[in-house]
N, C-alpha and C. Protein backbone atom coordinates (compact mmCIF):
# COMPACT_ATOMS: atom_id res chain seq x y z
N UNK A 1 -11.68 204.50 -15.76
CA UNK A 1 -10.48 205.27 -16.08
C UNK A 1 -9.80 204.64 -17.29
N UNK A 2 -9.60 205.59 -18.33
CA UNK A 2 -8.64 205.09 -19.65
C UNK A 2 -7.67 204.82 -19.38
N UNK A 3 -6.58 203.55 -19.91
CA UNK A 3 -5.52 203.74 -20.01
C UNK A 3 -4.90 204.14 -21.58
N UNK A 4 -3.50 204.87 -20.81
CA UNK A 4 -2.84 205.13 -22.08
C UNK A 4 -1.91 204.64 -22.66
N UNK A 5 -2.10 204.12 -23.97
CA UNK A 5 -1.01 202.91 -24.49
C UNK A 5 -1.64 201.53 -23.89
N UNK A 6 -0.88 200.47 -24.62
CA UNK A 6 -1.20 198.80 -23.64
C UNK A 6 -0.35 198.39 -23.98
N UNK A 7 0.30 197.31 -23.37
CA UNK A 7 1.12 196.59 -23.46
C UNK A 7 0.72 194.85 -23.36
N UNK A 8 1.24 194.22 -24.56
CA UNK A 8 0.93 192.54 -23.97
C UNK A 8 1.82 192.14 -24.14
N UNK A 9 1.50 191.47 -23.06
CA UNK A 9 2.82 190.43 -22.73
C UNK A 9 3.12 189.29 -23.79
N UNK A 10 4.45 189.19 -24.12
CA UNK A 10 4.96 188.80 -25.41
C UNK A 10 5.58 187.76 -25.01
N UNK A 11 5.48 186.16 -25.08
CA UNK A 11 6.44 185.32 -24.94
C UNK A 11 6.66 184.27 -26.40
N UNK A 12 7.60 183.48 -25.89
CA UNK A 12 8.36 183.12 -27.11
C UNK A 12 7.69 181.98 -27.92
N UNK A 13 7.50 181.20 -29.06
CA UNK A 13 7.27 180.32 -29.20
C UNK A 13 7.90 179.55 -29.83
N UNK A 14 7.49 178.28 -30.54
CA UNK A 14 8.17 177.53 -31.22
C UNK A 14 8.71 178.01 -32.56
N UNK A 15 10.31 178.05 -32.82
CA UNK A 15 10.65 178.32 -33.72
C UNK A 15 11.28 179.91 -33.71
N UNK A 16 11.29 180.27 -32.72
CA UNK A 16 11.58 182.04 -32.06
C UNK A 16 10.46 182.54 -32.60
N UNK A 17 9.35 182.44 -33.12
CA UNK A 17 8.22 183.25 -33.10
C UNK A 17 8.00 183.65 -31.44
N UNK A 18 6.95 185.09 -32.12
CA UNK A 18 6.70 185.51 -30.33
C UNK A 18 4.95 184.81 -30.53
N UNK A 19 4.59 184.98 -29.07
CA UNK A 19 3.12 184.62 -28.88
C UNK A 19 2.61 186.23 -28.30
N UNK A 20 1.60 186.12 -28.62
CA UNK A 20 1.43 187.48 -27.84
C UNK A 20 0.22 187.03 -26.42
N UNK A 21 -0.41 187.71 -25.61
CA UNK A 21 -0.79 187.41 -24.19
C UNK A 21 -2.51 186.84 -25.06
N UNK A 22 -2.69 187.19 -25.85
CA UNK A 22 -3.57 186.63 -27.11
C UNK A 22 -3.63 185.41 -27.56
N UNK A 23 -2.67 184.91 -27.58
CA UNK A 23 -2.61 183.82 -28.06
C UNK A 23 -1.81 183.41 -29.83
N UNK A 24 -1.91 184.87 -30.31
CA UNK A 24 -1.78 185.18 -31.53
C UNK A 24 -0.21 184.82 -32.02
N UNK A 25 -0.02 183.58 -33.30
CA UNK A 25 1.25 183.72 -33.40
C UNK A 25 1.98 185.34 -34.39
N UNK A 26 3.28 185.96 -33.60
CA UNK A 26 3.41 186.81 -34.72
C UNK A 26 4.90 186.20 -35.26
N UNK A 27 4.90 186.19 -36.24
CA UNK A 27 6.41 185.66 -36.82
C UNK A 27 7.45 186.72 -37.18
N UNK A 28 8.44 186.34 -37.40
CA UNK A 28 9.76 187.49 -37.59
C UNK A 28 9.21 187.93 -38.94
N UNK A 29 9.03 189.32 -39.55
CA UNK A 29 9.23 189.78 -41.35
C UNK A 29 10.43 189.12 -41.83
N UNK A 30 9.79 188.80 -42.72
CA UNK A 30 10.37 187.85 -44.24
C UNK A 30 10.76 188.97 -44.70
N UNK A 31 12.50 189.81 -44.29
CA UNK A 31 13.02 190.76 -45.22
C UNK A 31 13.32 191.02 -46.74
N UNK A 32 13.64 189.51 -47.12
CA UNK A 32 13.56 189.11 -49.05
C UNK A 32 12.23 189.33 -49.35
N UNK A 33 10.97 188.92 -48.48
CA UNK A 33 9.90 188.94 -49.04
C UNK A 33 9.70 190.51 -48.93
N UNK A 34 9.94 191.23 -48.03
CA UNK A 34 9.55 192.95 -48.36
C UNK A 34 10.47 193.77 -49.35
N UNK A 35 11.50 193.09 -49.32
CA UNK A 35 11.98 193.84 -50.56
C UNK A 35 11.63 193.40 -51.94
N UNK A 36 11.66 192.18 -51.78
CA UNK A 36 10.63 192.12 -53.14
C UNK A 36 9.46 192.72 -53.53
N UNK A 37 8.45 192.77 -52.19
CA UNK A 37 7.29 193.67 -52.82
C UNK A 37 7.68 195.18 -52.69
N UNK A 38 8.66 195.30 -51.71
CA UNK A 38 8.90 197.22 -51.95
C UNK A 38 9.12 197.36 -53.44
N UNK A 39 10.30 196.66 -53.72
CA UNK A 39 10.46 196.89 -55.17
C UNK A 39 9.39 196.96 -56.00
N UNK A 40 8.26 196.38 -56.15
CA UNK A 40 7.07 196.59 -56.97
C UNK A 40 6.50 197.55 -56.57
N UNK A 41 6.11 197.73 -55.22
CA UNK A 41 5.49 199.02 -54.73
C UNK A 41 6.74 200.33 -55.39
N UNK A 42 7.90 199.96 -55.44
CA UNK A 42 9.00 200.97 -55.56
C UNK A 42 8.96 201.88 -57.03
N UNK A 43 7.99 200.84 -58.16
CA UNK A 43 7.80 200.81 -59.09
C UNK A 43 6.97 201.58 -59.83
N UNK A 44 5.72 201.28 -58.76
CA UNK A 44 4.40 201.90 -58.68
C UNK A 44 4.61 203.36 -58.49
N UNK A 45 5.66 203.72 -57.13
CA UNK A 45 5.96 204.73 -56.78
C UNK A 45 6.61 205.57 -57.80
N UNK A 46 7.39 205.04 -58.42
CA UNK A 46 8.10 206.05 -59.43
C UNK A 46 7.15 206.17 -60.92
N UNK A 47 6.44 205.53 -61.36
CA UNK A 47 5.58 205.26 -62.34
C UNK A 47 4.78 206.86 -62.35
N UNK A 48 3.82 206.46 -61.25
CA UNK A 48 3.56 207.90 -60.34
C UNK A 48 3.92 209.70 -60.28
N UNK A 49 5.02 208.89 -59.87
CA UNK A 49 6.09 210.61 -60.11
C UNK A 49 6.22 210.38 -61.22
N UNK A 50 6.45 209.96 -62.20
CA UNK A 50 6.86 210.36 -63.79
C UNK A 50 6.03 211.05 -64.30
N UNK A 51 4.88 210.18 -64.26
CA UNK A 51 3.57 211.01 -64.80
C UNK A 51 3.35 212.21 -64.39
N UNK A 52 3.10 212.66 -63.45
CA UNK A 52 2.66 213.50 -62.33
C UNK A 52 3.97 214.29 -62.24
N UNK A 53 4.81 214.36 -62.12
CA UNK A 53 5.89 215.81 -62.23
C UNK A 53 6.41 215.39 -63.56
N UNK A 54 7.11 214.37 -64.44
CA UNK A 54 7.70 214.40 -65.25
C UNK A 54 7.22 215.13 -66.54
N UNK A 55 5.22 214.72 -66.73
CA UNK A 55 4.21 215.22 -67.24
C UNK A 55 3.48 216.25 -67.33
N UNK A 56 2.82 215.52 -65.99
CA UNK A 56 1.73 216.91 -65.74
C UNK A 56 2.18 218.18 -65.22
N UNK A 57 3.05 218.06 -64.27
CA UNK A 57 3.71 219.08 -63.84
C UNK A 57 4.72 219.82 -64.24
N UNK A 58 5.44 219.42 -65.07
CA UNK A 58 6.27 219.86 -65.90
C UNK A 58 6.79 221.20 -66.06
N UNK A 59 5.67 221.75 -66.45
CA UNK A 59 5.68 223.32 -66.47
C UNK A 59 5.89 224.12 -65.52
N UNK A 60 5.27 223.58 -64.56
CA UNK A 60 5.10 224.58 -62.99
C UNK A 60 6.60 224.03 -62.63
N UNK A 61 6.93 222.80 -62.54
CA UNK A 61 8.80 222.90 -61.69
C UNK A 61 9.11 223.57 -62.74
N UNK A 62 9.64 223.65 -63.97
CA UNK A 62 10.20 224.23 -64.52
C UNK A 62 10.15 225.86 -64.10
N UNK A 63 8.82 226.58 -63.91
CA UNK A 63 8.73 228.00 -63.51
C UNK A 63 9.46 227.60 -62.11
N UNK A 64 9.14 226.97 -61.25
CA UNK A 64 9.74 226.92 -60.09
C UNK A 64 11.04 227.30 -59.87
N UNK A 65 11.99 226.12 -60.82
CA UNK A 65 13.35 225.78 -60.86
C UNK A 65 13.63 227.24 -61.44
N UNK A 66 13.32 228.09 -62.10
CA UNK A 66 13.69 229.15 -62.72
C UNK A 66 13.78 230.46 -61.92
N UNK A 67 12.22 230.48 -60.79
CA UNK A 67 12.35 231.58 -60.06
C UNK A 67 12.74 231.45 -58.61
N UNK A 68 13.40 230.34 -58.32
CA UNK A 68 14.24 230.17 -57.40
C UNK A 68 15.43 229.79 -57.94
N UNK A 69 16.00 230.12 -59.41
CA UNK A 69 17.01 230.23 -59.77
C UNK A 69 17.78 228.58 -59.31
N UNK A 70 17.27 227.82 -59.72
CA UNK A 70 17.72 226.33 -59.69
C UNK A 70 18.05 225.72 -60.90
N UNK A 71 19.08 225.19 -61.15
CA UNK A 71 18.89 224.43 -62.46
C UNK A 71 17.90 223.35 -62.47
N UNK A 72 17.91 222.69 -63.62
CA UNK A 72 16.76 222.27 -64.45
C UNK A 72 17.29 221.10 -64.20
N UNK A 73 15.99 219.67 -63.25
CA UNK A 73 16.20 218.42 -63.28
C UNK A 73 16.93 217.75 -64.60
N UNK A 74 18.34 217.38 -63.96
CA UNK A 74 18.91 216.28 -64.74
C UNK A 74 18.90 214.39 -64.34
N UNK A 75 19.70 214.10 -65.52
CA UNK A 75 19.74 212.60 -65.17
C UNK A 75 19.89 212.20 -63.48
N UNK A 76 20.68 212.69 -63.03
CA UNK A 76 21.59 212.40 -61.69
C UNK A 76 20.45 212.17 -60.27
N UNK A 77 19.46 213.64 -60.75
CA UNK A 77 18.37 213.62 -59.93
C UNK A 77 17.26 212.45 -60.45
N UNK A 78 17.36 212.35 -61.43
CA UNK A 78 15.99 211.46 -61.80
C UNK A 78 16.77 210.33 -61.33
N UNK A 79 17.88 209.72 -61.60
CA UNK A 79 18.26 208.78 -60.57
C UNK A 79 18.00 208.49 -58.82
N UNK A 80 18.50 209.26 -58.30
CA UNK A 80 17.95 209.95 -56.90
C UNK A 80 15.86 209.54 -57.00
N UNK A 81 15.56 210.29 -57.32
CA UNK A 81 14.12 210.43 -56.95
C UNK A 81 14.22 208.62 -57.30
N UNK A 82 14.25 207.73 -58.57
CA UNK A 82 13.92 206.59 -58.33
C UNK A 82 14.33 205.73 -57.56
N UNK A 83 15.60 206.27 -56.71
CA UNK A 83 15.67 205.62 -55.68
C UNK A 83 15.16 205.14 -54.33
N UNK A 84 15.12 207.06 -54.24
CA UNK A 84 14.08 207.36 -53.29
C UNK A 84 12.92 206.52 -53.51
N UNK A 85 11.98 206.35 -54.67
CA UNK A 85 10.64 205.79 -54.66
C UNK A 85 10.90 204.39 -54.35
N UNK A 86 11.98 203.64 -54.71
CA UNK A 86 12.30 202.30 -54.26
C UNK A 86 12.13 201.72 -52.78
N UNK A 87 13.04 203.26 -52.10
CA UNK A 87 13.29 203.14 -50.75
C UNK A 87 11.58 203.09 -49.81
N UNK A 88 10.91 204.51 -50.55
CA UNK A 88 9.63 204.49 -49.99
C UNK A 88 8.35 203.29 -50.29
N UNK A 89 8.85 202.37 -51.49
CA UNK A 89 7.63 201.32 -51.69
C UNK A 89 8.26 200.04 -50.67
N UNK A 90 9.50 199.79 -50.15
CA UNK A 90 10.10 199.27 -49.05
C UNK A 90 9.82 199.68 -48.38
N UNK A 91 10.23 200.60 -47.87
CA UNK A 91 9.41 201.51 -46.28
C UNK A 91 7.61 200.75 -46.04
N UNK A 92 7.34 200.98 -47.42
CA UNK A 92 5.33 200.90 -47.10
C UNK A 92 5.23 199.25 -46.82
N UNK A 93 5.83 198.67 -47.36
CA UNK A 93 5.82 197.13 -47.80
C UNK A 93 6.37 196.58 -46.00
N UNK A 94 7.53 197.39 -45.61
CA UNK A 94 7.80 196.72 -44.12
C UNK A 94 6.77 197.27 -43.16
N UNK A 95 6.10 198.23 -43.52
CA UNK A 95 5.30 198.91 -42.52
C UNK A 95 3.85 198.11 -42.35
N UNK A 96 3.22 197.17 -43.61
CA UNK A 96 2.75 196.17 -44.01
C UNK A 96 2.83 194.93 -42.92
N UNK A 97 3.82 194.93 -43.26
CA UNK A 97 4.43 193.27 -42.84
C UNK A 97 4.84 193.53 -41.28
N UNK A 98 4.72 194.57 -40.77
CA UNK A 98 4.90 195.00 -39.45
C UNK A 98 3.19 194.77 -38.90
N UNK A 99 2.66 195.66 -39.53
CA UNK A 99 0.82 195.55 -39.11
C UNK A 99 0.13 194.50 -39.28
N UNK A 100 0.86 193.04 -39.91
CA UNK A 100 0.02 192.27 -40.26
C UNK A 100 -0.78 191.44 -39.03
N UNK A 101 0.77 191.31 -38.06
CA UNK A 101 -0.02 189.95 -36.64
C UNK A 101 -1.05 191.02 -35.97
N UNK A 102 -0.96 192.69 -36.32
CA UNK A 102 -2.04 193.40 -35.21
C UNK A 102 -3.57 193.47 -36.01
N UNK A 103 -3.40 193.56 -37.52
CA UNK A 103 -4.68 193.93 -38.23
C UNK A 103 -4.87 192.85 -39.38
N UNK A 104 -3.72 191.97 -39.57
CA UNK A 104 -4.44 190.79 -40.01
C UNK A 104 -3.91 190.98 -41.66
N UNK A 105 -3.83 190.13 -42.16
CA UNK A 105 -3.46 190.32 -43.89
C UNK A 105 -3.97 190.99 -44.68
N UNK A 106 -3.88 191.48 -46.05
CA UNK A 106 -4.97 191.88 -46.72
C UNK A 106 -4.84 193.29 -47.15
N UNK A 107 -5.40 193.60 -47.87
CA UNK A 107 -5.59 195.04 -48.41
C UNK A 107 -5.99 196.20 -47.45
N UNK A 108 -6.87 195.90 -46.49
CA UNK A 108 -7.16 197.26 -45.49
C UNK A 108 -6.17 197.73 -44.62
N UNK A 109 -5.00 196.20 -44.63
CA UNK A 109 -3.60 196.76 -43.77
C UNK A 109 -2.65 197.07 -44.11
N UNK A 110 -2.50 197.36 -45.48
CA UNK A 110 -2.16 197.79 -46.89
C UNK A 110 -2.12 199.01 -47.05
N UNK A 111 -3.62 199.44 -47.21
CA UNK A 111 -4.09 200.65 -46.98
C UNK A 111 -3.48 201.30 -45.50
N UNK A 112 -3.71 200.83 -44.38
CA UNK A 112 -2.99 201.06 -43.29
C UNK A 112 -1.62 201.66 -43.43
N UNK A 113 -1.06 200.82 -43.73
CA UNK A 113 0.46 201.09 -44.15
C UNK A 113 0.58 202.06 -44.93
N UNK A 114 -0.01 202.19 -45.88
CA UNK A 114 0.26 202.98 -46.78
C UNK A 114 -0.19 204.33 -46.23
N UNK A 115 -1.21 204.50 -45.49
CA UNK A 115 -1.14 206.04 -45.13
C UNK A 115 -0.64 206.66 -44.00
N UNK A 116 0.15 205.58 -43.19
CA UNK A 116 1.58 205.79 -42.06
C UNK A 116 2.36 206.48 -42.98
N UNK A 117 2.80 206.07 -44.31
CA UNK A 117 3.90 206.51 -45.10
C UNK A 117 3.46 207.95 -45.86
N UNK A 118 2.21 208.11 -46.09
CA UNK A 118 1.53 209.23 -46.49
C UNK A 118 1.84 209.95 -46.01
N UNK A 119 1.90 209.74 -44.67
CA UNK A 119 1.64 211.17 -43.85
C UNK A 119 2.71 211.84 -43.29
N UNK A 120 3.99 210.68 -43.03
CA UNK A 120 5.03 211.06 -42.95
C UNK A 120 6.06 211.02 -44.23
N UNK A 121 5.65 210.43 -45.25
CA UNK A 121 6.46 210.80 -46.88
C UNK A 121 5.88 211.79 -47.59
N UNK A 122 4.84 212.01 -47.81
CA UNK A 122 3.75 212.74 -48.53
C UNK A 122 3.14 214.29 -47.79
N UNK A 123 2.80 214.04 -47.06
CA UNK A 123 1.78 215.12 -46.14
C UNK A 123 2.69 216.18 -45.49
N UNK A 124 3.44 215.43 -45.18
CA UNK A 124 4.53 216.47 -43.77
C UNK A 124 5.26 217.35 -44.89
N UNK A 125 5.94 216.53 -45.53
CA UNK A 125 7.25 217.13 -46.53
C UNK A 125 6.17 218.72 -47.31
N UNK A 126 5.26 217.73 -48.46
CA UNK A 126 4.56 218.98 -48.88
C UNK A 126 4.04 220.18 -48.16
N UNK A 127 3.44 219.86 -46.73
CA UNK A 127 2.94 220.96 -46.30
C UNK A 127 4.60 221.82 -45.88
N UNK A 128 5.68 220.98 -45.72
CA UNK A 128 6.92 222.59 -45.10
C UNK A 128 7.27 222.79 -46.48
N UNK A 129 6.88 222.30 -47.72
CA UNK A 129 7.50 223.46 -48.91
C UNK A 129 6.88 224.01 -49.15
N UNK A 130 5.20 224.24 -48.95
CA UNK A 130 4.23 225.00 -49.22
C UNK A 130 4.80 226.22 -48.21
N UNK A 131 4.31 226.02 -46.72
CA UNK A 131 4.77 226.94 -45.55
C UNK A 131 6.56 227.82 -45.73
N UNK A 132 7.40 226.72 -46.58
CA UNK A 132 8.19 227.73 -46.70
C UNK A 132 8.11 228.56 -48.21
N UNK A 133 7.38 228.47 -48.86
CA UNK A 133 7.45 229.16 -50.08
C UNK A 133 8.11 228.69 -51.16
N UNK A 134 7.62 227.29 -51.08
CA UNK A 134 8.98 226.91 -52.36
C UNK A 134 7.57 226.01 -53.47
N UNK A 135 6.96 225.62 -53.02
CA UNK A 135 5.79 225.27 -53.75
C UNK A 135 4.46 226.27 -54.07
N UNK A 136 3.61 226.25 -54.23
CA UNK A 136 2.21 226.83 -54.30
C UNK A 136 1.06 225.76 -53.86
N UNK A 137 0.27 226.33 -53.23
CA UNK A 137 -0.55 225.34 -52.59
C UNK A 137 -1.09 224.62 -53.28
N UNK A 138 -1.78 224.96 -53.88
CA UNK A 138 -2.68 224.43 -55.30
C UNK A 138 -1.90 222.88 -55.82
N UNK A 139 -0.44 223.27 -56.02
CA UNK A 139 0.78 222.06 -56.44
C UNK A 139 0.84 221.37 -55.58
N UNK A 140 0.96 221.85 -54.34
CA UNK A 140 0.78 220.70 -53.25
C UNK A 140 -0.67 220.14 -52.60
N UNK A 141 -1.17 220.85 -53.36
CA UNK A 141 -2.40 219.68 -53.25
C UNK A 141 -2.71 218.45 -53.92
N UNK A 142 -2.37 219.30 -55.18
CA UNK A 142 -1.88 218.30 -56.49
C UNK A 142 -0.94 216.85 -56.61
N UNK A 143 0.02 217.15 -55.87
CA UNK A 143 0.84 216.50 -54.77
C UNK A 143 0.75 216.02 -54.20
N UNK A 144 -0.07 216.36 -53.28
CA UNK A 144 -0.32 215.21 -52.06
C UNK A 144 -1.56 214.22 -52.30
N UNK A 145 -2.44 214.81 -52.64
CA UNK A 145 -3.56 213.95 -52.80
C UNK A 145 -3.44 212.61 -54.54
N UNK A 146 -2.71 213.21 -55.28
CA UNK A 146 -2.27 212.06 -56.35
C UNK A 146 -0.93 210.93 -55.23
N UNK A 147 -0.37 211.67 -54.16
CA UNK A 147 0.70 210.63 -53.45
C UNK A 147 -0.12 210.08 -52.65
N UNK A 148 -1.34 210.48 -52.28
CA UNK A 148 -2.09 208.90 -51.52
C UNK A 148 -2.61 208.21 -52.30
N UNK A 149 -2.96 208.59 -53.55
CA UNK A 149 -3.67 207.20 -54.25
C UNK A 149 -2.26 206.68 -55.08
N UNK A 150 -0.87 207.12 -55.17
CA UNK A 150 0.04 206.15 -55.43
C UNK A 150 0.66 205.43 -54.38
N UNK A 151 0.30 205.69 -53.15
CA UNK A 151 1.01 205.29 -51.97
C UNK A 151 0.32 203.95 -51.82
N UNK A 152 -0.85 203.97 -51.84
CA UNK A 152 -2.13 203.47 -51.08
C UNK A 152 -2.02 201.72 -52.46
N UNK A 153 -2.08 202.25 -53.75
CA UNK A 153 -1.98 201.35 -55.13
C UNK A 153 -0.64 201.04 -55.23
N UNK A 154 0.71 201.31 -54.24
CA UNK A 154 1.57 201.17 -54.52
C UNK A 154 1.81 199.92 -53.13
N UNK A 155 1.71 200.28 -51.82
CA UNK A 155 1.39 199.50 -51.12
C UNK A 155 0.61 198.30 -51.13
N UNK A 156 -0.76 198.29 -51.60
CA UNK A 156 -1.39 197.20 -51.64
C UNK A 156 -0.74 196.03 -52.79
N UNK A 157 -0.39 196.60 -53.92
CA UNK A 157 0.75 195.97 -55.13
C UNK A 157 1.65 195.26 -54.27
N UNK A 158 2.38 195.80 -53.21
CA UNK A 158 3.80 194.87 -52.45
C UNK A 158 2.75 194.29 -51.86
N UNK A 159 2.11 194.34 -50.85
CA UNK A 159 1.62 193.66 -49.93
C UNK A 159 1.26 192.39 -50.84
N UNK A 160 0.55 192.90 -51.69
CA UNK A 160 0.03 191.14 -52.65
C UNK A 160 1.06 190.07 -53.00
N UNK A 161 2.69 190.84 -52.67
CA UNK A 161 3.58 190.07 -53.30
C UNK A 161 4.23 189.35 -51.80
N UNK A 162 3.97 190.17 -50.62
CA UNK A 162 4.69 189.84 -49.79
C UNK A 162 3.71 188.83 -49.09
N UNK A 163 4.32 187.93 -49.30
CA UNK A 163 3.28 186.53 -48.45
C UNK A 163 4.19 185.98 -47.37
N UNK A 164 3.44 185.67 -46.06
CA UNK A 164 4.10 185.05 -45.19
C UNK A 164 3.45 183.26 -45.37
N UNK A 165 4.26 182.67 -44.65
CA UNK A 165 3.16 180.57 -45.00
C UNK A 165 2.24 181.01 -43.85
N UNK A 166 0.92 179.84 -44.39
CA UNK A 166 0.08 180.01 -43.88
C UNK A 166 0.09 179.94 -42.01
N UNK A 167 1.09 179.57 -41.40
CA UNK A 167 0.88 178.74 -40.09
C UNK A 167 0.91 180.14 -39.95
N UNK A 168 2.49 180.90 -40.31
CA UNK A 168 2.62 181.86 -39.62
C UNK A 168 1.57 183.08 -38.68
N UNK A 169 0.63 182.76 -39.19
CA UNK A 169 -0.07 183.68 -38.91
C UNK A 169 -1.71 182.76 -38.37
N UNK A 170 -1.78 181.73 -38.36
CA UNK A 170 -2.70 180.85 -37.70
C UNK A 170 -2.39 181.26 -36.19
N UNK A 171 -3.40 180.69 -35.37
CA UNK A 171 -3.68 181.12 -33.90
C UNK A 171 -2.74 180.02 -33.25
N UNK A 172 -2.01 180.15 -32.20
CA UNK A 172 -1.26 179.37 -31.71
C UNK A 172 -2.04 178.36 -30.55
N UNK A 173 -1.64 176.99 -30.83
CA UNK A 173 -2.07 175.60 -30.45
C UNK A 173 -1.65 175.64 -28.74
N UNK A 174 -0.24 176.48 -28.77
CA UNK A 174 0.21 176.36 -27.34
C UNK A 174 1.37 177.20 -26.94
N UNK A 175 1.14 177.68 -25.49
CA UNK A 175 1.49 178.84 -24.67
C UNK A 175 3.20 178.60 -24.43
């Protein structure tokens, strides 16, 4: 019989680290250290959108903004969106540093992270402006699939920056 979900038992260790029923030390996230790499990931992220709507897309928001009778991206918003991308290369970078004591350091948990944020920054959003009629599919394909390979190159960028010390993450000596 499967179970659903697991749970391990989590006790404390030296230094308020937890132990897990594993043995595994996991340490508290280094919050300076994720905002430092969000910010690079934050970077990546907006780099991204510039190209890709500021550029390539250009034309199509513009028809957009016109036949839904919207004005035309100003400063105020391009402020906004780089915030937003700040907020989301933080988001990927803690989501990182969250997965590390379960999947271990490194780029594949990177990648990990990064397509938690895909799917709920990227995937969800585009598919309800497609479904409500405010995009064209084609754009949101365009869209989504250029936001996983900036998500994914934007994530692994923080993760490289966000380092925990080595113990932290060594196997624990004692229960």
């Amino acid at each position: 019989m499967a179970r659903c979900g697991r749970t391990d038992r989590i006790v404390t260790g030296s230094g308020g680290n937890a132990l897990s029923a594993k043995g595994t030390l996991m340490s508290k996230i280094d919050t300076g250290r994720v905002v430092i790499g969000g910010i690079v990931a934050g970077i990546i992220c907006d780099i991204f959108e510039f190209v890709l709507n500021g550029i390539v897309l250009r034309d199509q928001w513009n028809t957009i903004s016109t036949s839904h009778n919207l004005p035309m991206i100003g400063m105020n918003e391009i402020v906004v969106f780089n915030i937003l991308g700040l907020v989301t290369g933080i988001a990927a970078v803690w989501a990182y540093a969250a997965m590390r004591p379960r999947f271990g350091a490194g780029p594949r948990t990177a990648a990990h992270a990064a397509l938690l944020i895909w799917v709920v920054g990227y995937l969800i959003p585009n598919a309800f402006q497609t479904v409500s009629g405010l995009v064209p599919l084609n754009m949101m394909l365009t869209l989504t699939v250029v936001g996983l390979i900036e998500i994914i190159v934007a994530t692994v960028a923080g993760a490289y920056v966000y380092k925990e010390p080595a113990e932290s993450l060594s196997p624990a000596t004692t229960r």
